[in-house]
C-alpha atoms as a PDB file:
ATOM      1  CA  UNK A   1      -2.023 -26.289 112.153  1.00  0.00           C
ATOM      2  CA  UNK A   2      -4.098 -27.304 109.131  1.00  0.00           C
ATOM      3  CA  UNK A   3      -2.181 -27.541 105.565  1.00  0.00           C
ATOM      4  CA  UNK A   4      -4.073 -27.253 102.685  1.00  0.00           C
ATOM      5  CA  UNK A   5      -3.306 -29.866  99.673  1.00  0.00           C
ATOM      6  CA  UNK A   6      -2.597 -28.485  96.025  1.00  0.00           C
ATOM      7  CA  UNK A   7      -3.612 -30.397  93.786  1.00  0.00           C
ATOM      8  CA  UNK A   8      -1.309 -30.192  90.590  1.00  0.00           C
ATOM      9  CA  UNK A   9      -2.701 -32.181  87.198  1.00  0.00           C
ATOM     10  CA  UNK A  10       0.566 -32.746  84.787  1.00  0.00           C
ATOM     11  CA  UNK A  11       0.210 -34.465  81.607  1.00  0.00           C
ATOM     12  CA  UNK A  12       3.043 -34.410  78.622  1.00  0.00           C
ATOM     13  CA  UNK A  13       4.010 -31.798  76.554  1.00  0.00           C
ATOM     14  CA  UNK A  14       2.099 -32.345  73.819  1.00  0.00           C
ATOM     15  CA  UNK A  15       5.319 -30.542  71.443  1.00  0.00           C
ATOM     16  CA  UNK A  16       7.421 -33.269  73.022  1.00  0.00           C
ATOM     17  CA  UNK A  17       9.975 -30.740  73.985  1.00  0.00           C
ATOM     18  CA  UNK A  18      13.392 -32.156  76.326  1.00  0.00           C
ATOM     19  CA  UNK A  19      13.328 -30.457  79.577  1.00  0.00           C
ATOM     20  CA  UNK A  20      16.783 -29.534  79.727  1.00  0.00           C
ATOM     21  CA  UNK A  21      17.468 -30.568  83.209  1.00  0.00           C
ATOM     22  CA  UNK A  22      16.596 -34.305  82.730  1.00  0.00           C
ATOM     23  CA  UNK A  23      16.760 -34.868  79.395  1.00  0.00           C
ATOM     24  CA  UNK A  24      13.343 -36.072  79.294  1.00  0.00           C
ATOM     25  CA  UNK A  25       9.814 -35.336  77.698  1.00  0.00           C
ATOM     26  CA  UNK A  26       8.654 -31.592  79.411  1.00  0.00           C
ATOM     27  CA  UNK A  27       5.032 -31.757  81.375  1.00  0.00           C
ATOM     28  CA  UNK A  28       2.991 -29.101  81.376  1.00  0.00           C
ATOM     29  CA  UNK A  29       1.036 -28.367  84.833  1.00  0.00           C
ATOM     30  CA  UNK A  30      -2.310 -26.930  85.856  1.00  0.00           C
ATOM     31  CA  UNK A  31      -4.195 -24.992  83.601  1.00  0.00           C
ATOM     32  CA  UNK A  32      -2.383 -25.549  80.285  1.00  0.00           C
ATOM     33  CA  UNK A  33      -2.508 -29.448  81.090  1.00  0.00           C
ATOM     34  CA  UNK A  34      -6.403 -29.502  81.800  1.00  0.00           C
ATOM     35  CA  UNK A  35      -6.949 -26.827  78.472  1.00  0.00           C
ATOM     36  CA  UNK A  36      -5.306 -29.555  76.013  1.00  0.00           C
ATOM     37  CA  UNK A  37      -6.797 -32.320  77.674  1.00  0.00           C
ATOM     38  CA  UNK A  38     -10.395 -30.289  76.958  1.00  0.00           C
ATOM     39  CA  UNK A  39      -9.314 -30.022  73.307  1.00  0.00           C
ATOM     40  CA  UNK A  40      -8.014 -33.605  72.707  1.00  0.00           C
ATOM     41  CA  UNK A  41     -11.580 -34.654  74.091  1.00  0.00           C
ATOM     42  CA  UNK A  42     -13.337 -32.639  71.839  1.00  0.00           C
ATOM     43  CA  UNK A  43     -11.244 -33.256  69.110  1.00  0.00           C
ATOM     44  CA  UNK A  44     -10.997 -37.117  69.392  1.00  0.00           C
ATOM     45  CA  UNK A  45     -12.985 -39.412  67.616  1.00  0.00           C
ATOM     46  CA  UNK A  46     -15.443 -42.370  68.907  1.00  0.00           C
ATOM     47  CA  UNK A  47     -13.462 -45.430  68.520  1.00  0.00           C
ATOM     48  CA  UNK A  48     -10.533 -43.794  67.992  1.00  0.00           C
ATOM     49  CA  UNK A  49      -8.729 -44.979  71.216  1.00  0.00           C
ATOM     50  CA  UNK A  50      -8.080 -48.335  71.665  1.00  0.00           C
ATOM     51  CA  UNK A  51      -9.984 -50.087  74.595  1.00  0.00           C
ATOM     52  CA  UNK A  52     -11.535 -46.930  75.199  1.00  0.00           C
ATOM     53  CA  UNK A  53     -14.155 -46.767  72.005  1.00  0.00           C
ATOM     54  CA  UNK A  54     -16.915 -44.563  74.311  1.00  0.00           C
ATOM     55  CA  UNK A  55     -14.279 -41.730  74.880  1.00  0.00           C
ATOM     56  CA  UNK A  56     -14.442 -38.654  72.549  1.00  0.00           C
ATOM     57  CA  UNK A  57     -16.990 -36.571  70.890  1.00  0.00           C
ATOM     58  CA  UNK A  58     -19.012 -36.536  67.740  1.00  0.00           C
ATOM     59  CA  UNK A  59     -17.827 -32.616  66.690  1.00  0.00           C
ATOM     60  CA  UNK A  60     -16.748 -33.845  63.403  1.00  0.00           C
ATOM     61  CA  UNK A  61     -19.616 -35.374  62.576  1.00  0.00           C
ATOM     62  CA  UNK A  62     -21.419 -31.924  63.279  1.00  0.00           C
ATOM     63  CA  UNK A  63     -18.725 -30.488  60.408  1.00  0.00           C
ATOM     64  CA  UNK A  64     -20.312 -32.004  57.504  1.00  0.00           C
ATOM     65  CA  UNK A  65     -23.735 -30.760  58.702  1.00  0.00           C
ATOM     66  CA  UNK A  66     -25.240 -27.261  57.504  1.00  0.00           C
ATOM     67  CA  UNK A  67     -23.889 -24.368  59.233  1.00  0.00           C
ATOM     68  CA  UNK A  68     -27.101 -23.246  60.670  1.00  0.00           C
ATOM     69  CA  UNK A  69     -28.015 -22.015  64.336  1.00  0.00           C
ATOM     70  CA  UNK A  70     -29.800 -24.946  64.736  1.00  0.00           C
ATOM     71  CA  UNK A  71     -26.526 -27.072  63.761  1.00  0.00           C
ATOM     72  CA  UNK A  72     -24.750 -24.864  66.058  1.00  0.00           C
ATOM     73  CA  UNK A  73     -27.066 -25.154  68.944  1.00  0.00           C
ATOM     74  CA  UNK A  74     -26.740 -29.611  68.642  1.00  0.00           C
ATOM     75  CA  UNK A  75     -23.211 -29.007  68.380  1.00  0.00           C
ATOM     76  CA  UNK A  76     -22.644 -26.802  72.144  1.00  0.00           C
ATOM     77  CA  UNK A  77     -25.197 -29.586  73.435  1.00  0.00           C
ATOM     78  CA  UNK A  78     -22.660 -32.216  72.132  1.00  0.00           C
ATOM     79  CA  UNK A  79     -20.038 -30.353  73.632  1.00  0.00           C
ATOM     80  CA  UNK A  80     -21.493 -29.629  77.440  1.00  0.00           C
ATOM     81  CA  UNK A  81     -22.086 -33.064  77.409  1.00  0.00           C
ATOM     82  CA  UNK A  82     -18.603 -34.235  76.368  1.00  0.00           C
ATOM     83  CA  UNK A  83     -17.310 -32.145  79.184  1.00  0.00           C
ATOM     84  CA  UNK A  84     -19.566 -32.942  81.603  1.00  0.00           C
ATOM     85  CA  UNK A  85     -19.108 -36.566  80.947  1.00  0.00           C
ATOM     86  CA  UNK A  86     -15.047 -37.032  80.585  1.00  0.00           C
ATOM     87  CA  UNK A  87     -13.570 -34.621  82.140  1.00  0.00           C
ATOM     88  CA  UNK A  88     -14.143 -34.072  86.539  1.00  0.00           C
ATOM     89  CA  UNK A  89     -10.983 -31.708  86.644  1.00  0.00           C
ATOM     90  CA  UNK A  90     -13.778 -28.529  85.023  1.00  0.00           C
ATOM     91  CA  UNK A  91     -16.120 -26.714  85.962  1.00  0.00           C
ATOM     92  CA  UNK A  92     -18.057 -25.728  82.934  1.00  0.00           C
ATOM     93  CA  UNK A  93     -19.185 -21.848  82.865  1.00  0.00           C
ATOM     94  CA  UNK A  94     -20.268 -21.270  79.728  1.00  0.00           C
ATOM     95  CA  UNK A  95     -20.246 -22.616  75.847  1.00  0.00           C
ATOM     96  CA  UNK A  96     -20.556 -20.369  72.783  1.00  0.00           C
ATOM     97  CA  UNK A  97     -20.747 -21.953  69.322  1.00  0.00           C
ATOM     98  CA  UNK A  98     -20.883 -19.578  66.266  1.00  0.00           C
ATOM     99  CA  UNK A  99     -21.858 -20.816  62.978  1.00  0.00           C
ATOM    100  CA  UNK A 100     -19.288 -18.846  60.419  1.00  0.00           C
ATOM    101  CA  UNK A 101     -21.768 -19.564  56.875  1.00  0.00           C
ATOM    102  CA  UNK A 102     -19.236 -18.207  55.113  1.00  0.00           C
ATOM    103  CA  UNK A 103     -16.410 -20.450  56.002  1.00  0.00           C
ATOM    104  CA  UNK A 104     -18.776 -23.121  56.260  1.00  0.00           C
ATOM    105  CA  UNK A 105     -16.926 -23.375  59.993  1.00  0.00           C
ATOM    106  CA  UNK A 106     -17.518 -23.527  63.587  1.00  0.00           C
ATOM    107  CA  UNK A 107     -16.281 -21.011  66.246  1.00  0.00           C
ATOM    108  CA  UNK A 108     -16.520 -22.425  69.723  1.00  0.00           C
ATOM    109  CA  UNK A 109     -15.703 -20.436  72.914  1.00  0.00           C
ATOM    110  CA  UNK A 110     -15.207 -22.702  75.960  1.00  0.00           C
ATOM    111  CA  UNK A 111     -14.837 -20.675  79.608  1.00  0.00           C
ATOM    112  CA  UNK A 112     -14.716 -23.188  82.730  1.00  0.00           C
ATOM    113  CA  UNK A 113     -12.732 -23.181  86.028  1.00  0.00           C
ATOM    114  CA  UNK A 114      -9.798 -26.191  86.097  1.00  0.00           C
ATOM    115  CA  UNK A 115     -10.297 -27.045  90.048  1.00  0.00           C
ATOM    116  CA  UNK A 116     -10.939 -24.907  92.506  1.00  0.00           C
ATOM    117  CA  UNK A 117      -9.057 -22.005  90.926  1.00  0.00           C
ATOM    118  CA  UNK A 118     -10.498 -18.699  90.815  1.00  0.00           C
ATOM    119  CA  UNK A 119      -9.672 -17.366  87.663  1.00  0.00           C
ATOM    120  CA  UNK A 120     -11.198 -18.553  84.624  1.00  0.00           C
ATOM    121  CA  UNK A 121      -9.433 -20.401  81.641  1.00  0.00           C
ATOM    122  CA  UNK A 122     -10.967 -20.191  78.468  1.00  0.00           C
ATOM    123  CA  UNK A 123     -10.338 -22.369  75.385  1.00  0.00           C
ATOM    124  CA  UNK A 124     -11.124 -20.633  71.470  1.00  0.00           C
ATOM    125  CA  UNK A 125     -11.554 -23.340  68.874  1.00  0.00           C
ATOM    126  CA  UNK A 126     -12.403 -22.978  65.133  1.00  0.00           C
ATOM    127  CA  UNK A 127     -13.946 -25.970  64.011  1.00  0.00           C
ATOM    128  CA  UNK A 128     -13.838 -26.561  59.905  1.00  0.00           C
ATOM    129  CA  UNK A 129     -13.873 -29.608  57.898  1.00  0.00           C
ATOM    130  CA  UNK A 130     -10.686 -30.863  56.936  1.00  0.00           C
ATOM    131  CA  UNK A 131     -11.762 -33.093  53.989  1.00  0.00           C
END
């Protein structure tokens, strides 16, 4: 009889809510764990964790750049390759990034498979300056 492994990712809760039973920090599981690990990579700085000054992405550099297509087309490149480079657990499908001129913003649209599910997850960002 052949069992089949499930693989379960868990990281913290990122709102640091106590899980009532234990009285501890809550995880989160699956999906929502591999989602905010996907946005902290994105959203993270090069050199801005320590001993680990190769790990993050340059999307806030892209922020002070023109919103143009052509700005928007660097920044999805920038992305994929984020994605493709940090984090094993996806499967990338497909990466929209929508310059907003008006806002002088970013809209990005992330879908990807976490493992082997078969459902898609799917991750909406909107990228602005903040300075």
């Amino acid at each position: 009889m052949a069992t089949t492994l499930q693989k379960i990712y868990s990281d913290l809760d990122l709102t640091f809510a106590m899980n009532p039973i234990t009285k501890d920090v809550s995880l989160s599981y699956d999906d929502t764990a591999v989602i905010r690990s996907v946005r902290n990579l994105l959203l993270t700085n090069f050199y801005e964790r320590p001993f680990q000054p190769d790990l993050g992405s340059n999307v806030n550099g892209y922020l002070f750049e023109p919103t143009t297509v052509i700005t928007a087309s660097a920044l999805e490149t920038e992305i994929k390759n984020t994605i493709l480079n940090y984090e094993p657990r996806v499967n990338l499908i497909d990466v929209n990034v929508l310059s907003l001129d008006d806002q002088n913003a970013f809209f990005v649209e992330l879908q990807f498979f976490v493992g082997n599910n078969t459902l898609p997850s799917s991750i909406n960002l909107l990228l602005e300056r903040s300075r």
